[in-house]
Protein backbone atom coordinates (compact mmCIF):
# COMPACT_ATOMS: atom_id res chain seq x y z
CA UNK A 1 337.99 160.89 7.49
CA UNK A 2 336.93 157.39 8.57
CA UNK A 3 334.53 157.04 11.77
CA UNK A 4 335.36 156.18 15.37
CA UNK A 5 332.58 154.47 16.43
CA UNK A 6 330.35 153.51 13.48
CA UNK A 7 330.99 150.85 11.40
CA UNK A 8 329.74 149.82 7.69
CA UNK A 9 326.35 148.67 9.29
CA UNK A 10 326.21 150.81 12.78
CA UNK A 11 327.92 150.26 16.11
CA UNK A 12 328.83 146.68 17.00
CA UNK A 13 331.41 144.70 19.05
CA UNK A 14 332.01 142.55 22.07
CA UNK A 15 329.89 143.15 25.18
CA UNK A 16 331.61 144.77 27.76
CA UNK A 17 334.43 145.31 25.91
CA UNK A 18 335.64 148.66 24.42
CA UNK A 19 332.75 150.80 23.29
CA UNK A 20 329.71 148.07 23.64
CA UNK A 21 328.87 148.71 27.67
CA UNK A 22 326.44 150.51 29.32
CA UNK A 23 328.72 153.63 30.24
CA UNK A 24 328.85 153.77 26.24
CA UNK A 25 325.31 153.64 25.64
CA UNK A 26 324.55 156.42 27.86
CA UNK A 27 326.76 158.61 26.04
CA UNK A 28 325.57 157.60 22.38
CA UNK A 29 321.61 158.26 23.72
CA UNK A 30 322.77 161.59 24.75
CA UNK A 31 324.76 161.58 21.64
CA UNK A 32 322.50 160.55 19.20
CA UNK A 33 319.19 162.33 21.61
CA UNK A 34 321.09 165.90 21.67
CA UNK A 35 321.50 165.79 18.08
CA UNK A 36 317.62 165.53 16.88
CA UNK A 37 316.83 168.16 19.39
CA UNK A 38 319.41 170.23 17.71
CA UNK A 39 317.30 169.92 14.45
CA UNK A 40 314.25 170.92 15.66
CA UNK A 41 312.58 173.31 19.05
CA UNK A 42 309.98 170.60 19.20
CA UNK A 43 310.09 167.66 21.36
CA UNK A 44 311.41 164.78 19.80
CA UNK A 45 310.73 161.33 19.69
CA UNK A 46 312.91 158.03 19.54
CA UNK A 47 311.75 154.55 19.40
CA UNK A 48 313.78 151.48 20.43
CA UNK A 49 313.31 148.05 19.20
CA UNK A 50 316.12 145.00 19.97
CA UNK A 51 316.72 141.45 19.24
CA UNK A 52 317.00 138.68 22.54
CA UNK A 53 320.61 138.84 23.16
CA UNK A 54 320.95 138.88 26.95
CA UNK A 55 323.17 142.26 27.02
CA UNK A 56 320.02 144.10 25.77
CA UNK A 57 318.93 143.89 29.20
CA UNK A 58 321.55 146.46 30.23
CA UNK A 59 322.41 148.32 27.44
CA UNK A 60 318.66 149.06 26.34
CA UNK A 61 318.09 151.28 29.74
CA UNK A 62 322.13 152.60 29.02
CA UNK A 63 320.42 153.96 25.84
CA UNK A 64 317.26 155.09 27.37
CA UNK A 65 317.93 156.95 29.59
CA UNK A 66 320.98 158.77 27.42
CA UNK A 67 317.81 159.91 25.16
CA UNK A 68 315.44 161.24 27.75
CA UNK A 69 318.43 163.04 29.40
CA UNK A 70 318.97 164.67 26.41
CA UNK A 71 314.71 165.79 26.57
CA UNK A 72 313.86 163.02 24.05
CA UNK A 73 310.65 160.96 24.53
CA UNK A 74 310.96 157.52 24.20
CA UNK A 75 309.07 154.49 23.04
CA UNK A 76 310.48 150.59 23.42
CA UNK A 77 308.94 147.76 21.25
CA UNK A 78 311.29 144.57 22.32
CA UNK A 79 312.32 142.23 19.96
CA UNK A 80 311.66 143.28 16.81
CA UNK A 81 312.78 142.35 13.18
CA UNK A 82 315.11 145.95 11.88
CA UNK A 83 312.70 146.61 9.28
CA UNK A 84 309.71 146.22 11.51
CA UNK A 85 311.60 149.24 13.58
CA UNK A 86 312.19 151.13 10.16
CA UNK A 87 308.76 150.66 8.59
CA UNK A 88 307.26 152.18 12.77
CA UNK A 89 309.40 154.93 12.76
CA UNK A 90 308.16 156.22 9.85
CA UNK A 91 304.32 155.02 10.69
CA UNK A 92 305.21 156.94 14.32
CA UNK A 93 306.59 159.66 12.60
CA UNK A 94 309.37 159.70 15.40
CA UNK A 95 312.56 161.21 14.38
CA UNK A 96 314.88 158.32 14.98
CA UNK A 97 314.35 154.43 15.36
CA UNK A 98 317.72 152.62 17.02
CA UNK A 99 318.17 148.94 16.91
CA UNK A 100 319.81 146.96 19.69
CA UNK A 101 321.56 144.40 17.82
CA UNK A 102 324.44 142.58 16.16
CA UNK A 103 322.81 141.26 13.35
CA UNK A 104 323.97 137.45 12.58
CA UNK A 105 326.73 137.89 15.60
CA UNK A 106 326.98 135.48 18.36
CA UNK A 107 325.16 136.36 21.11
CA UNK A 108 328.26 137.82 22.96
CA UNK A 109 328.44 140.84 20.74
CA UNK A 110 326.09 143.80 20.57
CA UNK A 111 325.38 146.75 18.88
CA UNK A 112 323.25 149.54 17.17
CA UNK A 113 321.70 150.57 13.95
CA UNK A 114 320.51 154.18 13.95
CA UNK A 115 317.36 155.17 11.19
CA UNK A 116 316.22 158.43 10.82
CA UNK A 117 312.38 159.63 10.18
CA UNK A 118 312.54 158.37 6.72
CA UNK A 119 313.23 154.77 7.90
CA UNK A 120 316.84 155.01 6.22
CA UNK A 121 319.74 154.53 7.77
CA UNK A 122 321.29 157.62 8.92
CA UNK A 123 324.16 158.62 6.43
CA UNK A 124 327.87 158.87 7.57
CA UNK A 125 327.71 162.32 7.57
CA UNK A 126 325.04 163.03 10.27
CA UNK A 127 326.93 159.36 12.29
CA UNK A 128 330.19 161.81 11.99
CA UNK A 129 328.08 164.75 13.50
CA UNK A 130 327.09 162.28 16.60
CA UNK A 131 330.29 160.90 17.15
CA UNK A 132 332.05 164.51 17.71
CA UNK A 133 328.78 164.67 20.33
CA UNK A 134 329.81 161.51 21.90
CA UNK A 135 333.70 162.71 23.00
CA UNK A 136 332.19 165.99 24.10
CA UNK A 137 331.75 166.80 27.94
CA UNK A 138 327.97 164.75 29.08
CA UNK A 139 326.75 167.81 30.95
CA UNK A 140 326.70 169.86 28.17
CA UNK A 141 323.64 167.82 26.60
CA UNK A 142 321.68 167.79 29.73
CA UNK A 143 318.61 168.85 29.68
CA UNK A 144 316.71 170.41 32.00
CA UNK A 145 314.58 168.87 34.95
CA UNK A 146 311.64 170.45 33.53
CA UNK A 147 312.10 169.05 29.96
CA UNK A 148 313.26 165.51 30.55
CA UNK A 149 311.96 162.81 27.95
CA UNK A 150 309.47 160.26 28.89
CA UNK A 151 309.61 156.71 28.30
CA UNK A 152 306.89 154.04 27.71
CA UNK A 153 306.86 150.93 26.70
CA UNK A 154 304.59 149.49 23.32
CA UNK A 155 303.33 145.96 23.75
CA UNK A 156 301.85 145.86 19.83
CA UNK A 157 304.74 146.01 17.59
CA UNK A 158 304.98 143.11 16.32
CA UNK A 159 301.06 143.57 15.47
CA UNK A 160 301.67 146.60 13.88
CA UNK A 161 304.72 145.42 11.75
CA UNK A 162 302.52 142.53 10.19
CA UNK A 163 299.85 144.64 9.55
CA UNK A 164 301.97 146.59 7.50
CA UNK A 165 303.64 143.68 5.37
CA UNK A 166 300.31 142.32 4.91
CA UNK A 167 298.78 145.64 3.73
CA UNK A 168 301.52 145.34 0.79
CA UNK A 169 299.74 142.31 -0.63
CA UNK A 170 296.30 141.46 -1.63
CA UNK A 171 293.38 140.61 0.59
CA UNK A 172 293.31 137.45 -1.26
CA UNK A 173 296.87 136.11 -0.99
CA UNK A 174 296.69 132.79 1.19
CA UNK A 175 299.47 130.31 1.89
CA UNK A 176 296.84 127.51 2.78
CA UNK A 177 298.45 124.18 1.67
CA UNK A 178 301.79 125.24 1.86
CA UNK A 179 303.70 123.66 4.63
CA UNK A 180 306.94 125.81 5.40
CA UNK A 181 309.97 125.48 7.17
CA UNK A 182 310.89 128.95 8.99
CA UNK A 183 313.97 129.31 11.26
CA UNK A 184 313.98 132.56 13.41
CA UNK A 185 317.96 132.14 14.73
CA UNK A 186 316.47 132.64 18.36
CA UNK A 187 316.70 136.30 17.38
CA UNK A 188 313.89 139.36 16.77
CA UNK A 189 311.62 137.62 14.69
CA UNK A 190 310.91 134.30 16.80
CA UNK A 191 307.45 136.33 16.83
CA UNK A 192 306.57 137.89 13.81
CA UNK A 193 307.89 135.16 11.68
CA UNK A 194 305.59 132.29 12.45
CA UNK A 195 302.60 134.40 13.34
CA UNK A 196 302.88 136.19 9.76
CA UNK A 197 302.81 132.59 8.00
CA UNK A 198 300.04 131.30 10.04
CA UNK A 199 297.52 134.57 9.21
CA UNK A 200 298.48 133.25 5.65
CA UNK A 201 297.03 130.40 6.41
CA UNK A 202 300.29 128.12 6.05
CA UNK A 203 301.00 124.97 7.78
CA UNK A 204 304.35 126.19 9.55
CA UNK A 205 307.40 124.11 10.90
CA UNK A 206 309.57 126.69 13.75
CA UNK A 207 313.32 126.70 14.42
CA UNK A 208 314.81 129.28 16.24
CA UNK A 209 312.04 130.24 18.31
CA UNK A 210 313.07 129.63 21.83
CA UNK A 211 315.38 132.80 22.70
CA UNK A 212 317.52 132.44 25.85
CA UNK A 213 319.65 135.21 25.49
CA UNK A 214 322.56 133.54 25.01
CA UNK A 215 321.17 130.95 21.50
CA UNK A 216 320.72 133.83 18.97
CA UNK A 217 322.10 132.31 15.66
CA UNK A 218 323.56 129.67 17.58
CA UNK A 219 323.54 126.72 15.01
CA UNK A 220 320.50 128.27 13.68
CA UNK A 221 319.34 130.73 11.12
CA UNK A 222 320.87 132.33 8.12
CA UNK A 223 324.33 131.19 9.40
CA UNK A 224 323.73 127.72 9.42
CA UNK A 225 321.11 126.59 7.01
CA UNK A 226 321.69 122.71 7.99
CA UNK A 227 318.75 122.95 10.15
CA UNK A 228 316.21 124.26 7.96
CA UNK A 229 317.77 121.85 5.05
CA UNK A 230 317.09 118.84 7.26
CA UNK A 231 313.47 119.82 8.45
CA UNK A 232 312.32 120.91 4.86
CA UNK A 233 313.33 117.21 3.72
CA UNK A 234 311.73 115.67 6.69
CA UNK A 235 308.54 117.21 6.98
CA UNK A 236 308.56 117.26 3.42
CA UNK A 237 307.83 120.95 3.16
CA UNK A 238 307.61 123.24 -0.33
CA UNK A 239 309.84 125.46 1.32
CA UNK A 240 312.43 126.76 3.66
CA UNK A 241 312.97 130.49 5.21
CA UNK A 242 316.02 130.96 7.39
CA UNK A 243 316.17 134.28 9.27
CA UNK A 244 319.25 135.95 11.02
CA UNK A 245 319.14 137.45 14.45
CA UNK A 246 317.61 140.41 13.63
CA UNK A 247 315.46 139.60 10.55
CA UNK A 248 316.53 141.39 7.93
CA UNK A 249 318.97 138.74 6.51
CA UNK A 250 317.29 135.79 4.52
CA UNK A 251 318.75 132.65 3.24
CA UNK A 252 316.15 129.71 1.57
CA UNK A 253 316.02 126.10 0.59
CA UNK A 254 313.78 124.57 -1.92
CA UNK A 255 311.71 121.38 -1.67
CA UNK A 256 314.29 119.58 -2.60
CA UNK A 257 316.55 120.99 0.31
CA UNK A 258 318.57 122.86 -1.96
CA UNK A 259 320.25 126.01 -0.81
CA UNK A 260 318.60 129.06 -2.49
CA UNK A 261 321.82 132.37 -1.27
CA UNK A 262 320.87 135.99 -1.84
CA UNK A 263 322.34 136.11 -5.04
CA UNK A 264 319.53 133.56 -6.44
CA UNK A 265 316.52 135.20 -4.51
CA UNK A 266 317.79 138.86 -6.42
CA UNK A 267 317.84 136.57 -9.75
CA UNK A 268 314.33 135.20 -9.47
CA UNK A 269 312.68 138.40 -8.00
CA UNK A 270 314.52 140.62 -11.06
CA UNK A 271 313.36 138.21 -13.69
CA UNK A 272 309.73 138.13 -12.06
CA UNK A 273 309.88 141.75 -11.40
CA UNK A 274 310.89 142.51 -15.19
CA UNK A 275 308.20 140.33 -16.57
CA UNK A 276 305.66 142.19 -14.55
CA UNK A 277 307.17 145.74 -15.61
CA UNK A 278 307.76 145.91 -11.65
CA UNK A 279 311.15 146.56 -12.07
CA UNK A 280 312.71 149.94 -12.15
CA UNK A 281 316.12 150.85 -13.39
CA UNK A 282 317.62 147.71 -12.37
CA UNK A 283 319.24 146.02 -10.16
CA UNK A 284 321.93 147.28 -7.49
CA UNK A 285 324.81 143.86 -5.98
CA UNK A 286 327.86 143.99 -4.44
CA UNK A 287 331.46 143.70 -4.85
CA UNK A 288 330.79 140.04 -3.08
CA UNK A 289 327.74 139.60 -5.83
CA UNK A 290 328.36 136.20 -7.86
CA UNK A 291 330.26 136.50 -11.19
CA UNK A 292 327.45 134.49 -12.59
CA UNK A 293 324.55 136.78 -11.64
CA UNK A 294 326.23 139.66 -13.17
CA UNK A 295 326.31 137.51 -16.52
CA UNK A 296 322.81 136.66 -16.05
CA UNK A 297 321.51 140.24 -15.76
CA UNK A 298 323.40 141.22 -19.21
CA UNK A 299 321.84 138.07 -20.78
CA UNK A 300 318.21 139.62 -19.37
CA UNK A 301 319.29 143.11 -20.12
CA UNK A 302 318.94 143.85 -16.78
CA UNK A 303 321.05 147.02 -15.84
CA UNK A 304 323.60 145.91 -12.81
CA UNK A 305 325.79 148.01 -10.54
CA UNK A 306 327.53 146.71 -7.67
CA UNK A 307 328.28 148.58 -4.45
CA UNK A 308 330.45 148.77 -1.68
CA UNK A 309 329.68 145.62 1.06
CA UNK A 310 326.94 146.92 3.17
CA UNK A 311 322.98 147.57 3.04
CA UNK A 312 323.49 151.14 3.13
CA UNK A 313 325.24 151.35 0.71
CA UNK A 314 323.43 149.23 -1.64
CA UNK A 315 320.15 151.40 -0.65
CA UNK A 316 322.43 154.37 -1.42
CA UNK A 317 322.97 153.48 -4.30
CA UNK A 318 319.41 152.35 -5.30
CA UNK A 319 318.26 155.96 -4.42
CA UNK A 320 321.16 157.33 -6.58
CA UNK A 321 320.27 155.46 -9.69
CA UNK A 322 316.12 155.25 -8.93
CA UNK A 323 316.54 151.72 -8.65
CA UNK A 324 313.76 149.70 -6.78
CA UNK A 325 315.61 146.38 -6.32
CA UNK A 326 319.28 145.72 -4.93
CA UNK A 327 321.13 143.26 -2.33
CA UNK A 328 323.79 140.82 -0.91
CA UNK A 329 324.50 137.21 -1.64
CA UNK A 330 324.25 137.05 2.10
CA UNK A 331 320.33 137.54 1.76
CA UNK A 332 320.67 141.28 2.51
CA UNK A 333 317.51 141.58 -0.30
CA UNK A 334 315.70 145.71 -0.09
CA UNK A 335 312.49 146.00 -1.92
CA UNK A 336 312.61 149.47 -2.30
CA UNK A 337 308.94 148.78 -3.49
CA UNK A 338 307.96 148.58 -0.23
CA UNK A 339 311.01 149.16 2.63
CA UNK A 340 314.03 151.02 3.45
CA UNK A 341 316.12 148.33 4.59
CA UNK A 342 316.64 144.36 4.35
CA UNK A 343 313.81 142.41 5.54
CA UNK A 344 313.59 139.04 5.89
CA UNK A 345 310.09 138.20 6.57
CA UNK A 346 309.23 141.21 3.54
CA UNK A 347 311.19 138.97 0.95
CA UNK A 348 309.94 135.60 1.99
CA UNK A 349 306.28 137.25 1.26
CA UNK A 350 307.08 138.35 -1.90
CA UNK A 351 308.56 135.06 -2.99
CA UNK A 352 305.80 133.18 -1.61
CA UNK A 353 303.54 135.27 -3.25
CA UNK A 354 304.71 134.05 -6.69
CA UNK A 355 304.41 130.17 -5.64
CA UNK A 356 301.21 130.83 -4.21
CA UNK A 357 299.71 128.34 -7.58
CA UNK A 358 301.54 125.84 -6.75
CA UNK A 359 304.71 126.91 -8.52
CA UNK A 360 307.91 124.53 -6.98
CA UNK A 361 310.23 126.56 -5.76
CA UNK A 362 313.27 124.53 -7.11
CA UNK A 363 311.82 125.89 -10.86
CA UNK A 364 311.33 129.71 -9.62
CA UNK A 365 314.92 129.38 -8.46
CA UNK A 366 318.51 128.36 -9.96
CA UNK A 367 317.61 131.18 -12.94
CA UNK A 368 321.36 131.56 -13.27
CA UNK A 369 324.75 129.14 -12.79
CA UNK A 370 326.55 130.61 -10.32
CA UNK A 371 330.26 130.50 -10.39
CA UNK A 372 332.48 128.68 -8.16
CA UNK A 373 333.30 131.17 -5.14
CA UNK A 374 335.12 130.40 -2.08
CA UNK A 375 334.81 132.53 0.65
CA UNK A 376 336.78 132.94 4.11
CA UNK A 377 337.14 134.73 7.04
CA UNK A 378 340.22 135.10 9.38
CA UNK A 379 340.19 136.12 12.54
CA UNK A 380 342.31 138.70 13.18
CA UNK A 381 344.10 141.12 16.01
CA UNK A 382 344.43 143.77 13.95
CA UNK A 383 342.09 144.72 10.55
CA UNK A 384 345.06 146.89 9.10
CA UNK A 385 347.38 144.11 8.66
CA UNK A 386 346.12 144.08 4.66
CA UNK A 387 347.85 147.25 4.55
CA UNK A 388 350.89 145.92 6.02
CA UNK A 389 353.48 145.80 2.11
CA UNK A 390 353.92 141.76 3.19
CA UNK A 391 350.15 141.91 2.83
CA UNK A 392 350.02 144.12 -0.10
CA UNK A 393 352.60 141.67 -2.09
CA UNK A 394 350.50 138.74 -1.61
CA UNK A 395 347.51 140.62 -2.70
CA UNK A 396 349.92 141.33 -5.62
CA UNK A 397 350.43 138.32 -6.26
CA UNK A 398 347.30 136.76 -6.12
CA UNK A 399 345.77 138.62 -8.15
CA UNK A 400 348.23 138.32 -11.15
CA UNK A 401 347.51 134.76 -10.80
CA UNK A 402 343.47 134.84 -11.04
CA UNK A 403 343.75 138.00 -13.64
CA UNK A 404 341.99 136.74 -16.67
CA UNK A 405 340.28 134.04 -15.07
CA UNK A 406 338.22 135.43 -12.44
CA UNK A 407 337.89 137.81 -9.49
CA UNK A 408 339.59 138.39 -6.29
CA UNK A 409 338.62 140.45 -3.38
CA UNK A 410 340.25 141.17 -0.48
CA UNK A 411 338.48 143.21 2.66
CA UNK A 412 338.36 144.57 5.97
CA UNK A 413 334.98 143.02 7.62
CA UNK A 414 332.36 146.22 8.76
CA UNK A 415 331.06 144.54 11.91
CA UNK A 416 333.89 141.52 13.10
CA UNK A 417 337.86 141.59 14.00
CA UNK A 418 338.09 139.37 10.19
CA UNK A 419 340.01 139.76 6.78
CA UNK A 420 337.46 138.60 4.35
CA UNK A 421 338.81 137.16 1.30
CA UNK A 422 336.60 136.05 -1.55
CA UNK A 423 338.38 133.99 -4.96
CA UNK A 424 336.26 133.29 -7.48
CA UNK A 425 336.85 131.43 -10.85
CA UNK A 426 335.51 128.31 -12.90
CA UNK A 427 338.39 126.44 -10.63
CA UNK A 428 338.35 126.00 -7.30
CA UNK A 429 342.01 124.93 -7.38
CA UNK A 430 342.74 128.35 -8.39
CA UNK A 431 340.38 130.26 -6.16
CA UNK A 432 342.09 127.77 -3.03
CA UNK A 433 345.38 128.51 -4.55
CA UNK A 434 344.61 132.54 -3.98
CA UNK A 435 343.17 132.09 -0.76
CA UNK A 436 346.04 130.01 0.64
CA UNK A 437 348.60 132.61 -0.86
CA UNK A 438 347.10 135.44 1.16
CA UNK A 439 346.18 133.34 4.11
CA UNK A 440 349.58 132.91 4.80
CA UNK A 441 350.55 136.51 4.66
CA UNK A 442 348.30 137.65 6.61
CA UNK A 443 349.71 134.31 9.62
């Protein structure tokens, strides 16, 4: 049975419209606060971290006080990078971490990610279990006066979160001489990114740092890598790290100003990884993963499996198979080395820590030719329009034409109103041609 509120990466949608307002958030604290205490007589514990998106300012005490009604203490952090919030859940030992956020949205959509004590994101069968919570009567999930949760607020996560990242490195790792390019998307890690860098010991060149509310991954960030591009050229910098709005997305340039997707970070880090006998298993992609990085992997002997679209799923399926590395060509990258989730900031470490002698990045990167791929979104009324039989025949069709030649995929998006299509082939005629066919079917 598919989920009424959750998505393929959490809760997320327009502010104030349908299920992202502050009535809503109330009910999903209670929700999500009633269900912990169900697990356990104890008290429980929830932190809350969020990116800058202006709506966080009233759906963060929506959510708050849904929790402590429902007897759960509660701890809020601010902006924070998702991972950051995974890795202190875990170090807290609370029994749930939410994130206020929608990812690389605009800034007039919101949303949440929900991580149990592990740091993983909770699995659809426990987000099931909370949404039959959510259409049940509020007053049932009360608690009482006696037992209410208590909330504070934590000045020192960001402190905390790069303590941990550092800890996962040698004492001896420095950046100095490195100039770097970093742009934060105005989003959750306009903090922790540059201040990381500079205890490195890097020279360090900010985008994205100047969060309005209303600028998050607003010509910025992973989403529009122009801007780091141009500043890595003219500052002449070794390298370029382009963040989403909540950090766990990561997208890089080389000195050269190259474009470096999540497809070629997975390459390099495999290859180093497998050299150093870091590597375990193999590595988990994506049905969106490059044709070309699948061929690569075979040519390395590099096990590959590709998953459904989604970080969970791709951490699902690391965990299945005992796999320690696994990702998205949209810089989704989990080092299951060291994290439970995509992290940014984590993954821009580790590759910095193998340039760290002067290594260029434009040689680390490009292991593999990547085949053409054209990807586009449509905006869209309704999602189940693919399943419309017009839709289905161009599908058809399509993909009789590309059979052979290369790959076609056709999908609902997890977190937007789109139809994501994706054609890829050694022509781009043909991928256009496949694109066009079921453009026009779906009007």
């Amino acid at each position: 049975m598919s989920k009424k509120y959750f998505g393929t990466d959490g809760i997320r949608g327009k502010v104030n419209e349908n299920i992202i307002n502050g009535e809503m958030f109330f009910k999903f604290g209670l929700a999500a606060g009633t269900f912990f205490n169900n697990e356990k007589k104890n008290k429980q514990i929830a932190i809350i971290a969020k990116d800058t998106r202006l709506s966080g300012y009233t759906l963060e005490p929506a959510l708050v006080s849904g929790l402590a009604s429902a007897g759960m203490h509660v701890f809020t952090l601010g902006p924070l990078p998702t991972n950051g919030l995974a890795m202190l859940t875990r170090r807290m030992k609370a029994n749930m971490g939410i994130m206020i956020t929608a990812s690389h949205n605009p800034y007039h959509d919101n949303g949440l990610k929900l991580f149990g004590p592990d740091g993983l994101k909770l699995s659809d069968k426990i987000e099931k279990k909370i949404e039959t919570l959510i259409d049940q009567k509020s007053i049932t999930q009360f608690s009482k006066p006696k037992i209410l949760g208590r909330v504070k607020r934590l000045e020192t996560g960001n402190e905390e979160y790069i303590k941990i990242l550092r800890k996962n490195f040698p004492k001896n790792f420095i950046l100095k001489g490195m100039k770097i390019v970093i742009d934060c998307a105005n989003g959750a890690g306009y903090k922790a990114g540059p201040a990381l860098l500079k205890t490195l010991g890097a020279k360090i060149i900010s985008i994205g740092t100047k969060p309005n509310g209303l600028n998050i991954n607003y010509k910025c960030g992973s989403t529009y890598p122009k801007k780091m591009q141009k500043a890595v050229k003219k500052h002449k910098a070794h390298l370029g790290i382009s963040l989403d709005g909540d950090a766990d997305r990561i997208i890089m340039c080389d000195e050269k100003g190259k474009i470096i997707d999540g497809d070629q970070i997975i390459a390099a880090l495999a290859k180093r990884w497998k050299e150093k006998k870091i590597l375990k298993g193999g590595v988990i992609g994506t049905l969106m993963s490059n044709y070309g990085l699948g061929k690569f992997f075979k040519k390395m002997k590099i096990k590959f499996i590709r998953a459904d679209v989604g970080d969970r799923y791709v951490k699902e399926k690391m965990k299945k198979n005992k796999f320690n590395l696994g990702g998205e060509q949209s810089g989704h990258i989990i080092l299951g080395k060291f994290a439970t989730t995509g992290d940014g900031l984590l993954v821009a470490l580790e590759i910095l820590f193998s340039l760290r002698k002067g290594k260029k990045a434009s040689t680390h990167f490009n292991v593999f030719r990547q085949t053409p791929q054209i990807l586009e979104n449509i905006e869209v009324k309704d999602k189940n329009i693919i399943d419309t039989a017009h839709c289905k025949k161009s599908i058809k069709l399509a993909n009789k034409i590309i059979d052979g030649k290369g790959r076609l995929l056709v999908r609902k998006s997890g977190t937007e109103s789109k139809i994501r299509i994706m054609a890829e082939s050694n022509s781009k005629k043909l991928n256009n041609k496949c694109i066009s066919i079921i453009r026009k079917a779906i009007g």
